[in-house]
C-alpha atoms as a PDB file:
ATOM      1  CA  UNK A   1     -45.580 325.639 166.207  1.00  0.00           C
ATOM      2  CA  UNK A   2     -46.156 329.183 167.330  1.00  0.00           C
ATOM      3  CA  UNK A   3     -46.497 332.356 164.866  1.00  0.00           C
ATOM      4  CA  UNK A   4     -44.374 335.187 165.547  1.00  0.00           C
ATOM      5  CA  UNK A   5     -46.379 338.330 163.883  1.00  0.00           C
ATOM      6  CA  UNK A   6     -43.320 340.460 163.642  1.00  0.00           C
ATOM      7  CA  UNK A   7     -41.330 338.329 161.708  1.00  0.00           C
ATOM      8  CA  UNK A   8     -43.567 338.630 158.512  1.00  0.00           C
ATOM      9  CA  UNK A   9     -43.619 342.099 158.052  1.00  0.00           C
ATOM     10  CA  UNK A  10     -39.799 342.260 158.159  1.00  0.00           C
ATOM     11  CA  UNK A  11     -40.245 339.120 155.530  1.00  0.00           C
ATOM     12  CA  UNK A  12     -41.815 341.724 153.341  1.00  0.00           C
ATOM     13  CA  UNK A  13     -39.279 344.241 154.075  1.00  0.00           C
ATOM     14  CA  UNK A  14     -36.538 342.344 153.349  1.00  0.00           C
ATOM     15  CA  UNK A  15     -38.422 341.272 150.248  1.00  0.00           C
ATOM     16  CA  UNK A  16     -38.455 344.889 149.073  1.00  0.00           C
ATOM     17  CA  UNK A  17     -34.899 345.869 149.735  1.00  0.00           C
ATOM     18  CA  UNK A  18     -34.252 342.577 147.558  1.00  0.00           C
ATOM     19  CA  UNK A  19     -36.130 343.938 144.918  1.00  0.00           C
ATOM     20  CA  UNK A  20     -34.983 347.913 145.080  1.00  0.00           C
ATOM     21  CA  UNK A  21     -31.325 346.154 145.023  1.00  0.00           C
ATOM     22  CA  UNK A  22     -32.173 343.652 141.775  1.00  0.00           C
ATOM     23  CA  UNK A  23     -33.707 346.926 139.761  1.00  0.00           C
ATOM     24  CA  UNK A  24     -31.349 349.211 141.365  1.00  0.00           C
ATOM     25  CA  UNK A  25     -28.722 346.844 139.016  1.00  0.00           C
ATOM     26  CA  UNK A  26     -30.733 346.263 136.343  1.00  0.00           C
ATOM     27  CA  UNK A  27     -31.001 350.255 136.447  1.00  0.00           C
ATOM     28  CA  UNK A  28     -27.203 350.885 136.345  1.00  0.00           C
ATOM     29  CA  UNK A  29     -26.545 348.141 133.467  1.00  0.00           C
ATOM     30  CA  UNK A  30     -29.382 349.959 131.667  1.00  0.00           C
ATOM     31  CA  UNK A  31     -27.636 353.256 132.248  1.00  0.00           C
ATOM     32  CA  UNK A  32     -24.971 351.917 130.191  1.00  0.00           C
ATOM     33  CA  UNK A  33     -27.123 351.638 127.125  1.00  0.00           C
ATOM     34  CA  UNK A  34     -29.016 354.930 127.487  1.00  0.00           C
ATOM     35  CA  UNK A  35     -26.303 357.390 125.808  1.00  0.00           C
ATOM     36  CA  UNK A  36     -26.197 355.257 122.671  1.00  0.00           C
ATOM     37  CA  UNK A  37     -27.883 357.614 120.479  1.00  0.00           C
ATOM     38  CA  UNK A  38     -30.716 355.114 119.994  1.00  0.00           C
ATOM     39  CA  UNK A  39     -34.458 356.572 121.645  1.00  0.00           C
ATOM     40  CA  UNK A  40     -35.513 352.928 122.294  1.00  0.00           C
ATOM     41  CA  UNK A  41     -32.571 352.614 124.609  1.00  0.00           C
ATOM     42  CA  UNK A  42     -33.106 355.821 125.859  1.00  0.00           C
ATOM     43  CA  UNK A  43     -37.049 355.112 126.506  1.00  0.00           C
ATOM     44  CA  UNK A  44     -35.938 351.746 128.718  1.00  0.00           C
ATOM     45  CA  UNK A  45     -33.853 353.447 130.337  1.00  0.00           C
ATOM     46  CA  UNK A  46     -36.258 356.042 131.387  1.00  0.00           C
ATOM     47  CA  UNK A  47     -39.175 353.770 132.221  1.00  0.00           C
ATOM     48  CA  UNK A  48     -36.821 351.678 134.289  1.00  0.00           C
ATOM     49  CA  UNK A  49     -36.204 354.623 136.226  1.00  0.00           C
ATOM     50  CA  UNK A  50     -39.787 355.526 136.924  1.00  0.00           C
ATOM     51  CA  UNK A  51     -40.420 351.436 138.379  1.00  0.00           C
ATOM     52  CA  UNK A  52     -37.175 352.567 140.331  1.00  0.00           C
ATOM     53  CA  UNK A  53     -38.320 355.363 141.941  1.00  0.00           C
ATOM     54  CA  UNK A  54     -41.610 353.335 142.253  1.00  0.00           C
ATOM     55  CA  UNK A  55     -40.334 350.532 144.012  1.00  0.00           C
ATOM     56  CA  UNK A  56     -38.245 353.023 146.015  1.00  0.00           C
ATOM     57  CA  UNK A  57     -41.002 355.057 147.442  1.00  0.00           C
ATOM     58  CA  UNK A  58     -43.157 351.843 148.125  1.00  0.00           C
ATOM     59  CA  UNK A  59     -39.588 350.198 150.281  1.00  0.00           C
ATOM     60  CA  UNK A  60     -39.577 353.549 151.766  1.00  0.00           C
ATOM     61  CA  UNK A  61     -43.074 353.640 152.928  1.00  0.00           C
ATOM     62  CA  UNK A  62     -43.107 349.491 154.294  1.00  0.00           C
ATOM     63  CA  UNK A  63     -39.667 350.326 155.839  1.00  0.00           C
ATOM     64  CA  UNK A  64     -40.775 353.453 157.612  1.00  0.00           C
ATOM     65  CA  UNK A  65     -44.419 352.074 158.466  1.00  0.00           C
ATOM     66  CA  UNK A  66     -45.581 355.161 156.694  1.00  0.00           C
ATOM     67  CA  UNK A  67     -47.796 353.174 154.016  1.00  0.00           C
ATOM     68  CA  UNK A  68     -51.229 353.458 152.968  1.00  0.00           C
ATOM     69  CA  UNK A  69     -53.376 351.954 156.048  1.00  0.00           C
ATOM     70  CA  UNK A  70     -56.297 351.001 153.306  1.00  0.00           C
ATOM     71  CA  UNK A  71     -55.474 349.353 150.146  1.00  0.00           C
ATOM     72  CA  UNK A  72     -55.533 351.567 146.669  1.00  0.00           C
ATOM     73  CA  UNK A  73     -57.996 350.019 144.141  1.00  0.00           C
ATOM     74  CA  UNK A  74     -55.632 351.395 141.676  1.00  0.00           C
ATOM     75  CA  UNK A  75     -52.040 349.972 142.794  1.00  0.00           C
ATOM     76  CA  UNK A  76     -53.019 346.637 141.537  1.00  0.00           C
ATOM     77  CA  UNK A  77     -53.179 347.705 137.737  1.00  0.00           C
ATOM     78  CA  UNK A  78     -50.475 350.789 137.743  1.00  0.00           C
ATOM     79  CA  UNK A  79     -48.477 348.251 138.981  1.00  0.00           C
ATOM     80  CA  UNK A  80     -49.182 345.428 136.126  1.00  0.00           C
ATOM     81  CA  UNK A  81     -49.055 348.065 133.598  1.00  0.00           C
ATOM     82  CA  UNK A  82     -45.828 349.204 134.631  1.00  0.00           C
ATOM     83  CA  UNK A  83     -44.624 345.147 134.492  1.00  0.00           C
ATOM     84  CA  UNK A  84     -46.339 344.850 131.357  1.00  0.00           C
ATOM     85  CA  UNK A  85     -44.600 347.964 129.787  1.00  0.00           C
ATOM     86  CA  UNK A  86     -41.337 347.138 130.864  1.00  0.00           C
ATOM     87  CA  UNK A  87     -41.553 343.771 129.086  1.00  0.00           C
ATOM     88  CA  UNK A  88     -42.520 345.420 126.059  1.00  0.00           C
ATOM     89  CA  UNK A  89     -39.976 347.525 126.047  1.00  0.00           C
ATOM     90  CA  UNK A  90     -37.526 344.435 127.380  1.00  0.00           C
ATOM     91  CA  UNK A  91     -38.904 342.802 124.355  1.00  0.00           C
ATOM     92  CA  UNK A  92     -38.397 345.792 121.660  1.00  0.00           C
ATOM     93  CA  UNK A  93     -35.100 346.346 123.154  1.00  0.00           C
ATOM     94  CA  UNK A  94     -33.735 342.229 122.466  1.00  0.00           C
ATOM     95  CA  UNK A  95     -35.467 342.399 118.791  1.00  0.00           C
ATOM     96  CA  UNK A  96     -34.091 345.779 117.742  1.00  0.00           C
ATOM     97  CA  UNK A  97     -30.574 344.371 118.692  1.00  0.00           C
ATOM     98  CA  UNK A  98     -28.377 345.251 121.577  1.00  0.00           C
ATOM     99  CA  UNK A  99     -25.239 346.667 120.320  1.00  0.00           C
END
């Protein structure tokens, strides 16, 4: 069997077009909740809009080729904190009751 480089970068692309479309959802459900009055549903909805715009600029650059040609020593945490503080929140948000 014979590798064909090109096909997994555009793997990867496709990957993150997936995932901009899945949060770009979760983002407009979230929406919904955000003029509730409450500030926890307002928070969510604010820090799902900064992994948005995140995971926008990052399918941007891998789509355009226009990345980083050397990895960032710092992507890997700001990226798990970012997970981690949207499951927090994810979490707060289920216990203080969705109404």
């Amino acid at each position: 069997m014979t590798r064909d480089p090109g096909l997994q970068p555009e793997r990867t692309r496709l990957a993150w077009r997936r995932t901009l479309l899945t949060l770009t959802a979760v983002l407009l459900l979230q929406l919904r909740q955000a003029f509730t009055g409450r500030v926890l549903d307002a928070l969510l909805t604010g820090a799902a809009l900064l992994v948005w715009l995140a995971v926008l600029v990052v399918t941007w650059h891998r789509a355009t080729g226009a990345g980083p040609r050397r990895f960032d020593p710092w992507s890997v945490p700001l990226t798990a904190l970012g997970a981690a503080g949207l499951a927090v929140l994810g979490v707060a948000h289920v216990l203080g009751g969705v109404r």
